[in-house]
Structures are given as C-alpha cells and as structure tokens.
Protein backbone atom coordinates (compact mmCIF):
# COMPACT_ATOMS: atom_id res chain seq x y z
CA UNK A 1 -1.72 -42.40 -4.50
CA UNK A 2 -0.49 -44.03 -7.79
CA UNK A 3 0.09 -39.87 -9.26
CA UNK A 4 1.40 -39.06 -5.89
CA UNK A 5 4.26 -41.07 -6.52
CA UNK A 6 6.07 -39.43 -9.35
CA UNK A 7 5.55 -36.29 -8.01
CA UNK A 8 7.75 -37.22 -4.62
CA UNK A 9 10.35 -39.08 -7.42
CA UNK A 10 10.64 -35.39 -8.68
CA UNK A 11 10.95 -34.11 -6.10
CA UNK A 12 13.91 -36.47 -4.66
CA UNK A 13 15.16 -35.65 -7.93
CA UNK A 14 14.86 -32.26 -7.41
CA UNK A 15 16.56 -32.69 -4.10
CA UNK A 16 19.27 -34.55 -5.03
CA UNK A 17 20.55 -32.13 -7.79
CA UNK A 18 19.95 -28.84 -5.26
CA UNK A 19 22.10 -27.10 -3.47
CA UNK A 20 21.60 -27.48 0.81
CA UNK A 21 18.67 -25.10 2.00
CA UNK A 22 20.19 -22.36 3.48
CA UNK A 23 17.89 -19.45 5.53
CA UNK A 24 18.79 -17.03 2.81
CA UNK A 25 17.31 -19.36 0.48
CA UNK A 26 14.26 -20.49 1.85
CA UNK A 27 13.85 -16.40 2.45
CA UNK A 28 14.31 -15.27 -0.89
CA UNK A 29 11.57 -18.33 -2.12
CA UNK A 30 9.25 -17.22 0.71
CA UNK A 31 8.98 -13.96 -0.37
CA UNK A 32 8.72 -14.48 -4.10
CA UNK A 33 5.88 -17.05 -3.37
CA UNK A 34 4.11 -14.41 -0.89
CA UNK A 35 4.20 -11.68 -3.76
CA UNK A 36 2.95 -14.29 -6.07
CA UNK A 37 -0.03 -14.99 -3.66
CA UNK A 38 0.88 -18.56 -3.10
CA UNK A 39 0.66 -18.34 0.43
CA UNK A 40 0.62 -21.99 0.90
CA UNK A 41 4.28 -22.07 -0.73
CA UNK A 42 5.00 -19.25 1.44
CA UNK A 43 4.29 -20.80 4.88
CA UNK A 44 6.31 -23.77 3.92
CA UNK A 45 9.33 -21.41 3.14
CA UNK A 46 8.91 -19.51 6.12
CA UNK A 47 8.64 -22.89 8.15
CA UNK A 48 12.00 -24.08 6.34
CA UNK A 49 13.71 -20.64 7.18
CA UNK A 50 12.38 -20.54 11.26
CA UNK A 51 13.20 -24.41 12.06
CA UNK A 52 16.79 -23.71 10.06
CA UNK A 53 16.95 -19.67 12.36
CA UNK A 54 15.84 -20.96 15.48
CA UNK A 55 18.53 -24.37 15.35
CA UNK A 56 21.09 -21.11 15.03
CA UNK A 57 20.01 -18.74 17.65
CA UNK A 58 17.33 -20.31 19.56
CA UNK A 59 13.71 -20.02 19.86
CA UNK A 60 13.41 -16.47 21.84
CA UNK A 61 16.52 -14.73 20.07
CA UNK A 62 15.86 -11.14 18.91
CA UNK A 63 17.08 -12.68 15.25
CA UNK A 64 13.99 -15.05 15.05
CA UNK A 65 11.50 -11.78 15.83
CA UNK A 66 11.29 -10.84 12.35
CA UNK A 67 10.73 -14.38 10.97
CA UNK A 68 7.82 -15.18 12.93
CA UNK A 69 6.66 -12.07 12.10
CA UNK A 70 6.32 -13.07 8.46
CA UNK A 71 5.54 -16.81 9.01
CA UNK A 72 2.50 -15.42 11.13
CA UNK A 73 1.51 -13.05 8.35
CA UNK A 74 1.78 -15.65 5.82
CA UNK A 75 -0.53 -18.19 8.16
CA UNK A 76 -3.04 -15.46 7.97
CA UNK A 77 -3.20 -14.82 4.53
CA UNK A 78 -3.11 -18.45 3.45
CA UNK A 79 -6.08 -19.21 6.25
CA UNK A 80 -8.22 -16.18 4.41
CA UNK A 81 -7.29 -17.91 0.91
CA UNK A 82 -8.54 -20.73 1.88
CA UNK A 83 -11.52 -19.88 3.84
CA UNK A 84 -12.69 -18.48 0.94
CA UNK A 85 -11.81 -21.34 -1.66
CA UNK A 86 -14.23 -23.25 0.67
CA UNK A 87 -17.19 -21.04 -0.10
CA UNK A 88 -16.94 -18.19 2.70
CA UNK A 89 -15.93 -15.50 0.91
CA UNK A 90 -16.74 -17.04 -2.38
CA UNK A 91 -19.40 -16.43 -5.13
CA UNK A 92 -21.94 -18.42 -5.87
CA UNK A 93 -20.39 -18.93 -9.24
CA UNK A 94 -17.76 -17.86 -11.84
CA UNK A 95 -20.32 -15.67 -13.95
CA UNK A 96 -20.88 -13.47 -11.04
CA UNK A 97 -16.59 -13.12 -9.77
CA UNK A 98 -16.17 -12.26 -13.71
CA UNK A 99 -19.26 -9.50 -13.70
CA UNK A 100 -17.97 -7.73 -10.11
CA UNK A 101 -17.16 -4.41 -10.48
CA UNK A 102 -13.75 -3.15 -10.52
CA UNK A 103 -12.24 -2.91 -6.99
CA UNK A 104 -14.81 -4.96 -5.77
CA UNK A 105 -14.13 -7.10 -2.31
CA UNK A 106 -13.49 -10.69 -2.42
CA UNK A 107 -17.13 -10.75 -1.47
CA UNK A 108 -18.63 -8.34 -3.75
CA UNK A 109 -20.00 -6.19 -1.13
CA UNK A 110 -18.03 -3.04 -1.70
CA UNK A 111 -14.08 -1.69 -2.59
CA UNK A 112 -11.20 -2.11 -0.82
CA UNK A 113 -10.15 0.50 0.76
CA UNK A 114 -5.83 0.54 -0.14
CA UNK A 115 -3.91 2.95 2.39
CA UNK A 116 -0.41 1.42 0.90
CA UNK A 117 -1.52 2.54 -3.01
CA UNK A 118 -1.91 -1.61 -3.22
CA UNK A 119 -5.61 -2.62 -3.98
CA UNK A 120 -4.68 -6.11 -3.42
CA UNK A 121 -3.56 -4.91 0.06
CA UNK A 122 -6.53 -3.13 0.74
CA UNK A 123 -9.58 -3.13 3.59
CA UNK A 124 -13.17 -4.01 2.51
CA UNK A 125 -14.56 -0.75 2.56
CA UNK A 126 -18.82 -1.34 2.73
CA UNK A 127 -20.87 -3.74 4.32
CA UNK A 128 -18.69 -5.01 7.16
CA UNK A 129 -20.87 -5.56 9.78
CA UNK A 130 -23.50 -7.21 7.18
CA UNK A 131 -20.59 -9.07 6.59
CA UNK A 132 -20.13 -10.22 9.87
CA UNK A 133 -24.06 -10.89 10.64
CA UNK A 134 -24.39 -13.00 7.47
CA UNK A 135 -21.25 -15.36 8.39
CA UNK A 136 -22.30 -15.44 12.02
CA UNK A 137 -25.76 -16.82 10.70
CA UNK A 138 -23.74 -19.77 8.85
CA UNK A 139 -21.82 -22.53 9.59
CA UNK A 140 -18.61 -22.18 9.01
CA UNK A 141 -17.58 -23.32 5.59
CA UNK A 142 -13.72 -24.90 6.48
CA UNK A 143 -14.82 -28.22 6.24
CA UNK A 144 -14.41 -31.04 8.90
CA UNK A 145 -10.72 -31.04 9.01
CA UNK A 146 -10.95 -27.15 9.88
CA UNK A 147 -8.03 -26.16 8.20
CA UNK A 148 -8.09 -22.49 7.95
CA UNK A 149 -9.16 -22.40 11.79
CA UNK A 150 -5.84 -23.69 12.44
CA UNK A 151 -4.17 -21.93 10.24
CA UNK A 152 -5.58 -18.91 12.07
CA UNK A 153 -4.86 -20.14 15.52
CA UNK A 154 -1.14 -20.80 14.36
CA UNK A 155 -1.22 -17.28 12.58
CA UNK A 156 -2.04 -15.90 16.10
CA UNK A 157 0.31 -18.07 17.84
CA UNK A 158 3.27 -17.44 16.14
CA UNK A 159 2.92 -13.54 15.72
CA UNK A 160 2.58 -13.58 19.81
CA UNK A 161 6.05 -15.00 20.17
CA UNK A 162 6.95 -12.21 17.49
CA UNK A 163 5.08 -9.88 19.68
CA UNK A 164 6.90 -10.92 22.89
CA UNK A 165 10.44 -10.63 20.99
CA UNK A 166 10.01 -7.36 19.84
CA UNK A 167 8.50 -5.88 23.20
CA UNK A 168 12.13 -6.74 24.99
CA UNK A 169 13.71 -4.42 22.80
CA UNK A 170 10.92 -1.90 21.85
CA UNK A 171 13.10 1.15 24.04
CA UNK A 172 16.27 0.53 22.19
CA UNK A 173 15.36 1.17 18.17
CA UNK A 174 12.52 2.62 16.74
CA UNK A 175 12.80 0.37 14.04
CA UNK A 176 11.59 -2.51 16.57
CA UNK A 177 9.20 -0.48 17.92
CA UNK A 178 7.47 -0.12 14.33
CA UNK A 179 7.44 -3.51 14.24
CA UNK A 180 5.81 -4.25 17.25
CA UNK A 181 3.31 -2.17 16.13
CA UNK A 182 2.58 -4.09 13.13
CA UNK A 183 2.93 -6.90 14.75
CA UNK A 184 -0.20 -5.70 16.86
CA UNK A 185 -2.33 -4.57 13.98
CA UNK A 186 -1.62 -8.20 12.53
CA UNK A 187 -2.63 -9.73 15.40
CA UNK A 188 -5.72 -7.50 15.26
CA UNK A 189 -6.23 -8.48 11.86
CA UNK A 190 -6.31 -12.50 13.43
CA UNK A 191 -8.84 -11.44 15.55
CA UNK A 192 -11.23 -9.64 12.94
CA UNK A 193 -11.12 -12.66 11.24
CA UNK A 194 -12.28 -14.81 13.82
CA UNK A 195 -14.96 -12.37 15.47
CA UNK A 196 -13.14 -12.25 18.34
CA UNK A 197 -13.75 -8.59 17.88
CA UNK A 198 -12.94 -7.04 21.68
CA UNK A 199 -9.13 -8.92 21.09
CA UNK A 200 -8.94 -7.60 18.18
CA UNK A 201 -10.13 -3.88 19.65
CA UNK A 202 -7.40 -4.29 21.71
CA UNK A 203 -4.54 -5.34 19.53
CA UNK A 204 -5.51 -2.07 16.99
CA UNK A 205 -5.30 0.26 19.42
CA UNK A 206 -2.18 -0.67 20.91
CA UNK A 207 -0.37 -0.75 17.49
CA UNK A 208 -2.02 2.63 16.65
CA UNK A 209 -0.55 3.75 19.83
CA UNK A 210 2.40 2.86 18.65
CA UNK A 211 2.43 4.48 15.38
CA UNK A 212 1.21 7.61 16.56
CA UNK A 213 4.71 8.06 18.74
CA UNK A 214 6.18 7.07 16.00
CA UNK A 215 4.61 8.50 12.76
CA UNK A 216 3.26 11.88 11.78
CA UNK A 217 -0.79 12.16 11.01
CA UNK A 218 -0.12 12.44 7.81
CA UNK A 219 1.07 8.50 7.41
CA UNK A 220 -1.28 6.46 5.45
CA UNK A 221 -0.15 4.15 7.89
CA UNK A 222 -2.35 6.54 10.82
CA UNK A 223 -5.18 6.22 8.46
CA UNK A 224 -5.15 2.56 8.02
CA UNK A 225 -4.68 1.82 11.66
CA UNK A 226 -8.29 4.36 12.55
CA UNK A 227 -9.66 2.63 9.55
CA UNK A 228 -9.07 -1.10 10.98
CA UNK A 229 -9.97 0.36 14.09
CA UNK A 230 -13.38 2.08 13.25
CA UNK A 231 -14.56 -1.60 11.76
CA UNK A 232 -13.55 -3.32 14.55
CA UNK A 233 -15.64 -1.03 16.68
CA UNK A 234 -18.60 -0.62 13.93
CA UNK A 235 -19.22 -4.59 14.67
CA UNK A 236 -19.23 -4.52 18.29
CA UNK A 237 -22.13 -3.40 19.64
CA UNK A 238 -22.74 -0.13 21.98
CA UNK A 239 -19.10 1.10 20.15
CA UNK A 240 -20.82 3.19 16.97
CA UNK A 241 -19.41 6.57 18.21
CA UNK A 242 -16.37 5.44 19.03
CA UNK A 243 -16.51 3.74 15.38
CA UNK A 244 -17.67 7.37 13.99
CA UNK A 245 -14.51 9.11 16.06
CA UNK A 246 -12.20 6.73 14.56
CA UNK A 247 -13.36 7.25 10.73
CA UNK A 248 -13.28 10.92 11.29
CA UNK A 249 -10.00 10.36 11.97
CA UNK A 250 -8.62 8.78 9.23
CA UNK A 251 -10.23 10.94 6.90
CA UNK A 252 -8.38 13.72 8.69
CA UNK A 253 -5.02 12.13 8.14
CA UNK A 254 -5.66 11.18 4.44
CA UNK A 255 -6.94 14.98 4.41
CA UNK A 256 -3.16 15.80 5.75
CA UNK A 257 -1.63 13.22 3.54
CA UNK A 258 -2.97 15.52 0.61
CA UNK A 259 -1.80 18.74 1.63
CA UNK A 260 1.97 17.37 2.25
CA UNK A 261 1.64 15.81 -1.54
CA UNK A 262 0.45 19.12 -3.02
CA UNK A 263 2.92 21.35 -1.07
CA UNK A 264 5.64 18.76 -2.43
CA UNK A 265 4.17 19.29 -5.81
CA UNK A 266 4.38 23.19 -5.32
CA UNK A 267 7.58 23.08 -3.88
CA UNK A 268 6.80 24.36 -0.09
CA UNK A 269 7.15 20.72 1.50
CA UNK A 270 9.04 21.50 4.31
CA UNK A 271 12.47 20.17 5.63
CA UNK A 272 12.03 16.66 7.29
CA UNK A 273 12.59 17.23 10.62
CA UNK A 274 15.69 15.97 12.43
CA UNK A 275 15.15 13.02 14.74
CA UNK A 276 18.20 13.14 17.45
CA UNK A 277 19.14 9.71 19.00
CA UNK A 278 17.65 9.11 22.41
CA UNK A 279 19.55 7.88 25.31
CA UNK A 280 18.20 6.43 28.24
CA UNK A 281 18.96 6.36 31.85
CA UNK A 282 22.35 4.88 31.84
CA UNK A 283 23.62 7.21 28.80
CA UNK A 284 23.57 4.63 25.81
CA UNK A 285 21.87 5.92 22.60
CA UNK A 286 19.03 4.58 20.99
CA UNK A 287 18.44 3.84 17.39
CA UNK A 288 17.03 6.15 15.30
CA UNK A 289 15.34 3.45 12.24
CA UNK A 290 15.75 5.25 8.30
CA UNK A 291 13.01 2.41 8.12
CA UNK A 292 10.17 4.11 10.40
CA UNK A 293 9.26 6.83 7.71
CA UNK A 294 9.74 5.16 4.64
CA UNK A 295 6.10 6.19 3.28
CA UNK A 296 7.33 9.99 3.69
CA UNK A 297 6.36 12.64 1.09
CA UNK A 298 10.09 13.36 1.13
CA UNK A 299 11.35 9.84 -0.30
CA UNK A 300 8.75 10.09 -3.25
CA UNK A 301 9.78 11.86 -6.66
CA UNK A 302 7.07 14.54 -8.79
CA UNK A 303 5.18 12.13 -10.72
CA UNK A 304 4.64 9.62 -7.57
CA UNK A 305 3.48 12.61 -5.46
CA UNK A 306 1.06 13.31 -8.74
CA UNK A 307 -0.03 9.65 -8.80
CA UNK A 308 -0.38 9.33 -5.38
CA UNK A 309 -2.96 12.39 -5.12
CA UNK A 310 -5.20 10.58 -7.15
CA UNK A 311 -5.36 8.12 -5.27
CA UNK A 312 -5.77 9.73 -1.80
CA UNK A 313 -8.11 12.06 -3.82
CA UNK A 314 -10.48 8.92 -3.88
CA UNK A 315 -9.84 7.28 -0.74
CA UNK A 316 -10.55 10.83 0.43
CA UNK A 317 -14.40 10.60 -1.09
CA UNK A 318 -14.42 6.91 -0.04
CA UNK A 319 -13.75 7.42 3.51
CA UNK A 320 -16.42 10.41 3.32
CA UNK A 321 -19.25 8.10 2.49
CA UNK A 322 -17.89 5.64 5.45
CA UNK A 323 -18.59 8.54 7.44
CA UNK A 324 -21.79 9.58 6.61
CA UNK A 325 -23.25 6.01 6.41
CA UNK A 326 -21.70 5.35 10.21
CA UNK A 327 -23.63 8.89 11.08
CA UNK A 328 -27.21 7.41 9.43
CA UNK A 329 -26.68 3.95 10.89
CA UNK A 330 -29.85 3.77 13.74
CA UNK A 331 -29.26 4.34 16.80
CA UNK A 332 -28.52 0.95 18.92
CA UNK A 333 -31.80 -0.30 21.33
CA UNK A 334 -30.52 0.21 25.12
CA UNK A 335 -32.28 -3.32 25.50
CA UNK A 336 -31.52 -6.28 24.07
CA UNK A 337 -33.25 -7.63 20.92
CA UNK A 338 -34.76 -11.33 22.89
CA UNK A 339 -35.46 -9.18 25.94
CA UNK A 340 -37.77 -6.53 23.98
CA UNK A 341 -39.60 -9.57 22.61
CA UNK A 342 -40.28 -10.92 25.73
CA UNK A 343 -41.23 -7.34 27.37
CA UNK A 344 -43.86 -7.32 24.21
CA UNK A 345 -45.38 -10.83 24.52
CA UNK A 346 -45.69 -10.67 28.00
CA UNK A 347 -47.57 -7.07 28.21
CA UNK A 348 -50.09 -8.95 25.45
CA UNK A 349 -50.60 -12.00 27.36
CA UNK A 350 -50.37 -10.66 30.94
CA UNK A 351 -48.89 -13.92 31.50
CA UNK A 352 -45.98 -15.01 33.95
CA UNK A 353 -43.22 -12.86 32.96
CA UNK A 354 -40.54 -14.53 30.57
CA UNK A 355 -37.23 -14.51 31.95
CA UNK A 356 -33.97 -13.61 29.60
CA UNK A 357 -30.65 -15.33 30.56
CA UNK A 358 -28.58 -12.41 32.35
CA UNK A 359 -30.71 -10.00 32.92
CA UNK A 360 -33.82 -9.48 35.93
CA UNK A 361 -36.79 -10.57 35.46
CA UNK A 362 -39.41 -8.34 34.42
CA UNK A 363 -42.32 -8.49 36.86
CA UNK A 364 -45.81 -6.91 36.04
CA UNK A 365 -48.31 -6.18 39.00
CA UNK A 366 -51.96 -7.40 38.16
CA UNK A 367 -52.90 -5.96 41.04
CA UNK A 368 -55.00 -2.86 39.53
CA UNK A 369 -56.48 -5.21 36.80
CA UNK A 370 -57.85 -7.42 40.03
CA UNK A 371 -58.68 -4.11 42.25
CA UNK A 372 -61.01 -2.95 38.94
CA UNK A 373 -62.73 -6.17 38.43
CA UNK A 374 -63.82 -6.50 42.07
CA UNK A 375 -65.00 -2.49 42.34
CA UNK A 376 -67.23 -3.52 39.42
CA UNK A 377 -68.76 -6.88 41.42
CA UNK A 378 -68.68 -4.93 45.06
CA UNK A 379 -68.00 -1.14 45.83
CA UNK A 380 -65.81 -2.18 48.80
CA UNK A 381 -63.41 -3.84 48.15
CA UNK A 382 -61.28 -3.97 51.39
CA UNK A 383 -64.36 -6.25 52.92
CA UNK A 384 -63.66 -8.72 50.23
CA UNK A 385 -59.98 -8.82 51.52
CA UNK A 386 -60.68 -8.29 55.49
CA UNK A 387 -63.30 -11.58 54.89
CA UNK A 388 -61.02 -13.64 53.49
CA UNK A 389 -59.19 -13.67 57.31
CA UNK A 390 -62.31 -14.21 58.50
CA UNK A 391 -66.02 -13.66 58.44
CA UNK A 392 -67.53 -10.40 59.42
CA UNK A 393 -70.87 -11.44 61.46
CA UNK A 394 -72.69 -8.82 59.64
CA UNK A 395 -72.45 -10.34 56.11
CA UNK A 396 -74.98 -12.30 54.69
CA UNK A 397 -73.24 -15.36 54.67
CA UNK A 398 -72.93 -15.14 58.53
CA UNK A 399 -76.76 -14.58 58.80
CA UNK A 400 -77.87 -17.25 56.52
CA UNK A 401 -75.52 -19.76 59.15
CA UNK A 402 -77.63 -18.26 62.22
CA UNK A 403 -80.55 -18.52 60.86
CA UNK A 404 -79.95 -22.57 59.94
CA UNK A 405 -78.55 -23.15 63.25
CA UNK A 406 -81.44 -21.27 65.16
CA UNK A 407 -84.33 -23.52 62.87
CA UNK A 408 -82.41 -26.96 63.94
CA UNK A 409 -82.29 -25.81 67.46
C-alpha cells in the first residue's frame, strides 16, 4: 500500500494540472494505447470515452455503436493478453519465446496467418485443434479471481449492444452494414476463445454473409472471414468438410487477390465499378460508404501492389498446406470414442452391456452361446426347455419317482 500512495499523489497531481477529459480525448489516448498493445490502458480509455458518449446521447444511440464496438474489441484483446501472461498461451520459459521461429504463434505451434499484411494481426495458422484439445485437457490458467473470463464475457457483452445498434440501421449505409459485419466476426472471435465453438460458427458466418454482399472475392477481408470460419469448423466435430470447403475458399480469394495485384502491376486493372445509391421503398437513398472498399487494389500505389504480392504469394503456399493437411486429417469415427470402448470390453467379457450416457444401450444375445453348450450336453435341446414347464413322464427322472413310489407302496 505504502508505494501505492505516491503513485495516486501523481496522479491527483496529474489531474489537477490537466485539462477536463473530453470524448475526443479519451479517443485519441485509446487508440494510441491499443496500437501500442497496452490493451489494459485501452479499455480504460474506451470506458472514459462510452460513460462520457452515452451521458450525451444515451445508451442505445446510433453514436455510441461505434464505441462499443472498440471497447468490446479492446476487452478481447486485453482478456487474450492476459490469459496468456497467466501461463495459457505462454512458454515454459524465456529461452524457448527468444529461440521461436520467426512468425511463430504466441504458442509456438505454427505462423500466423496475416490477411491485413499485419503479422501482429494475424490467425494461428497450424495446430488449432491440438490447440484446443491440449487447453481443454487443463485447467484453466486465469487464476481464482478469473479475470480474463470476465474480461471475455464483458468483451461479448458489450459488442452485442454494438451488434444490436448497428442492425437498426444496417439498410440505410453500407458503411454500417460493414460494421455489423465485423462486429459479428468479433463476436465470433469471443466465442473461439472460449470454445463455445457452435456460437462462434454462427457469428462467422453471418459476418461473412455480410461481407460477401458487400465485398468482391478478391478482399483479403473474404479470405480471412473462410479462414476464421474453416477453424471454427476444423474443431467441431462431424464439420471437417465443411472445414475443407471453407479453406478452399479462401485460398481461392487470395488466388483472386493476386491476379487483381498483377493486372494492377501490368496496367490492365480494370475500372472500379460504379456503386449507384440505393433507395428503398419510400424513395430515400441509401448511403453508398468510400469506407467499405478501402483494401481495394485501386487505392494502393506500384510498389504496395509489388509488396503486397509477396505477401499473398506466401499466404498463398500457407493456405495450400492448410488444405492438404485438412484433406489427410482421418476420417472422424461415426461412434463415439467412450461408446467404442464399451462396445470392445463388453464383446471380451460377454458381460452385462455397459451403458453410455445418451445413447441406447447395446444389448448382446447369449442365446447361441447357451443353445451350443446344451447341443454338446443333449442333442435335443427343445426337451431341456419343454421340461423346465414341466416333466415329461417319459424321462428318466419321472421313472426313477415311479419306481420309489411303487417299492414304498
């Protein structure tokens, strides 16, 4: 407590001498501290800007949309910064971090995969669902205040009431509509995170919806989205093909990306095409956004374009090799790992069949083992049966009890 104190006597200090927080403010220090990384610094920005927004306009006004957007964003980053402080993510020590190779996950266990030319902004490109298996195995590393699981839930929280916001006004500007659709790959980004993988299924493809209506196949924005999507579905099981589809996919629109960048570097990029303003039923227009396409090949200059093929030229081979290992991954068992195991010990015992949780009992009839036994003992064995009712007077046993009866008579 005792070094606690002059820090907060600094900070009145600090206080004192500053000018009043404005939302502009607490903006332009929120995103500085978000590029910087310091995501903890971030959220509190955010926070300052939202509580200082929504006293303005109110909680649900179209103005707050875009600052829980990035509030939620930075809650997600921040909880995946500090999940993996606390050992999640993190290796077992400094030697090893220093010795990873170049482009190397946060884990080690592959590259990141960058569709916005930003490694840092990247996907974890190998070893997802090994990922996955290995934390599902553990106990979760947040500690017992669970800090990062909040920050998670709040994450989700907050980008829903973004989510709502921006689906009132989704028909009026494409530039809303974009970010509702980022706003749903975010929130399936909340959702990988916390293995709540059929959300998160959910939330990729309706922001990849989205984008599609809104973007042309060549968008590295189309490839991230089948990317996200295609690990997503690679950890939930039954879902590899669709997993495989969705791969394919991407590699076709980084494939597309390419040609655009080399016909722009040729000089036969074509004209961007015209986008006229809708109107809907009652005549009014509708927003055409400048800030929809802003990743076109048209907005980039000749030694961008040059850059920017070597990078797609090794996404390209990356996303290849995704492909190929999702084709060679073994096909999935129609039946259920405990259930197989219990099929197994069962046919070796021939004891009472084992029954699995959710699923029928598997019964096995003895009856031919029994039937065998008996022909060996007696060639009929329907006698055996027809005695057990009752006594035929022609057996043996019948004639031995006449015979005693007839001697004590």
């Amino acid at each position: 407590m005792a070094s606690e104190q002059p820090k907060a006597a600094r900070t009145d200090a600090t206080d004192a001498s500053a000018p009043e927080m404005t939302v502009e403010t607490a903006l332009e220090h929120a995103r500085r501290a978000f590029a910087l990384k310091k995501y903890e610094q971030a959220v509190e920005y955010y926070a300052t800007a939202l509580e200082l927004q929504t006293k303005k306009h109110g909680e649900d006004a179209p103005e707050t949309a875009n600052l829980y957007f990035s509030y939620g964003k930075a809650l997600l980053e921040n909880a995946i910064s500090q999940a993996s402080v606390l050992g999640k993510e993190q290796p077992e020590n400094g030697d090893e971090a220093e010795g990873k190779p170049s482009g190397a996950g946060a884990n080690g266990k592959g590259p990141i995969l960058s569709f916005s030319g930003d490694a840092d902004e990247g996907v974890l490109l190998f070893g997802q669902a090994a990922i996955a298996e290995e934390e599902g195995d553990e106990e979760d590393a947040e500690g017992e205040d669970g800090e990062p699981e909040d920050d998670f839930n709040a994450a989700w929280e907050v980008l829903e009431l973004a989510r709502a916001i921006y689906e009132k006004g989704k028909d009026q500007d494409e530039e809303v509509k974009m970010k509702l659709a980022e706003t749903y790959i975010a929130l399936g980004d909340v959702s990988l995170e916390t293995e709540k993988f059929d959300q998160a299924i959910t939330d990729y493809t309706e922001g990849l919806t989205l984008k599609l209506d809104l973007l042309p196949i060549s968008s590295r924005q189309i490839a991230e989205a089948h990317y996200k999507l295609s690990i997503v579905l690679d950890l939930t099981s039954g879902r590899l093909s669709d997993a495989i589809l969705h791969a394919e996919k991407a590699l076709e629109s980084v494939d597309a990306r390419l040609a655009e960048l080399r016909d722009g570097i040729n000089g036969k990029l074509l004209p961007a095409p015209i986008r006229e303003a809708k109107t809907d039923k009652k005549g009014k227009g509708k927003a055409v956004g400048s800030g929809v396409h802003a990743d076109s090949v048209h907005h980039l200059t000749k030694s961008q374009m040059e850059a920017e093929i070597k990078e797609c030229e090794g996404l390209k081979e990356d996303l290849a090799l995704k492909v190929e290992e999702l084709k060679t991954t073994p096909s999935e068992p129609t039946e259920s790992a405990p259930a197989m195991a219990a099929r197994a010990l069962d046919a070796e015992l021939n004891a009472k069949p084992i029954s699995i949780p959710g699923q029928p009992a598997v019964v096995n009839d003895l009856t031919s083992l029994v039937v065998k036994k008996k022909k060996t003992a007696e060639v009929d064995a329907p006698a055996k049966r027809r005695a057990d009712d009752g006594e035929d007077a022609g057996s043996p046993t019948a004639k031995k009890a006449k015979l005693e009866e007839d001697a004590q008579s």
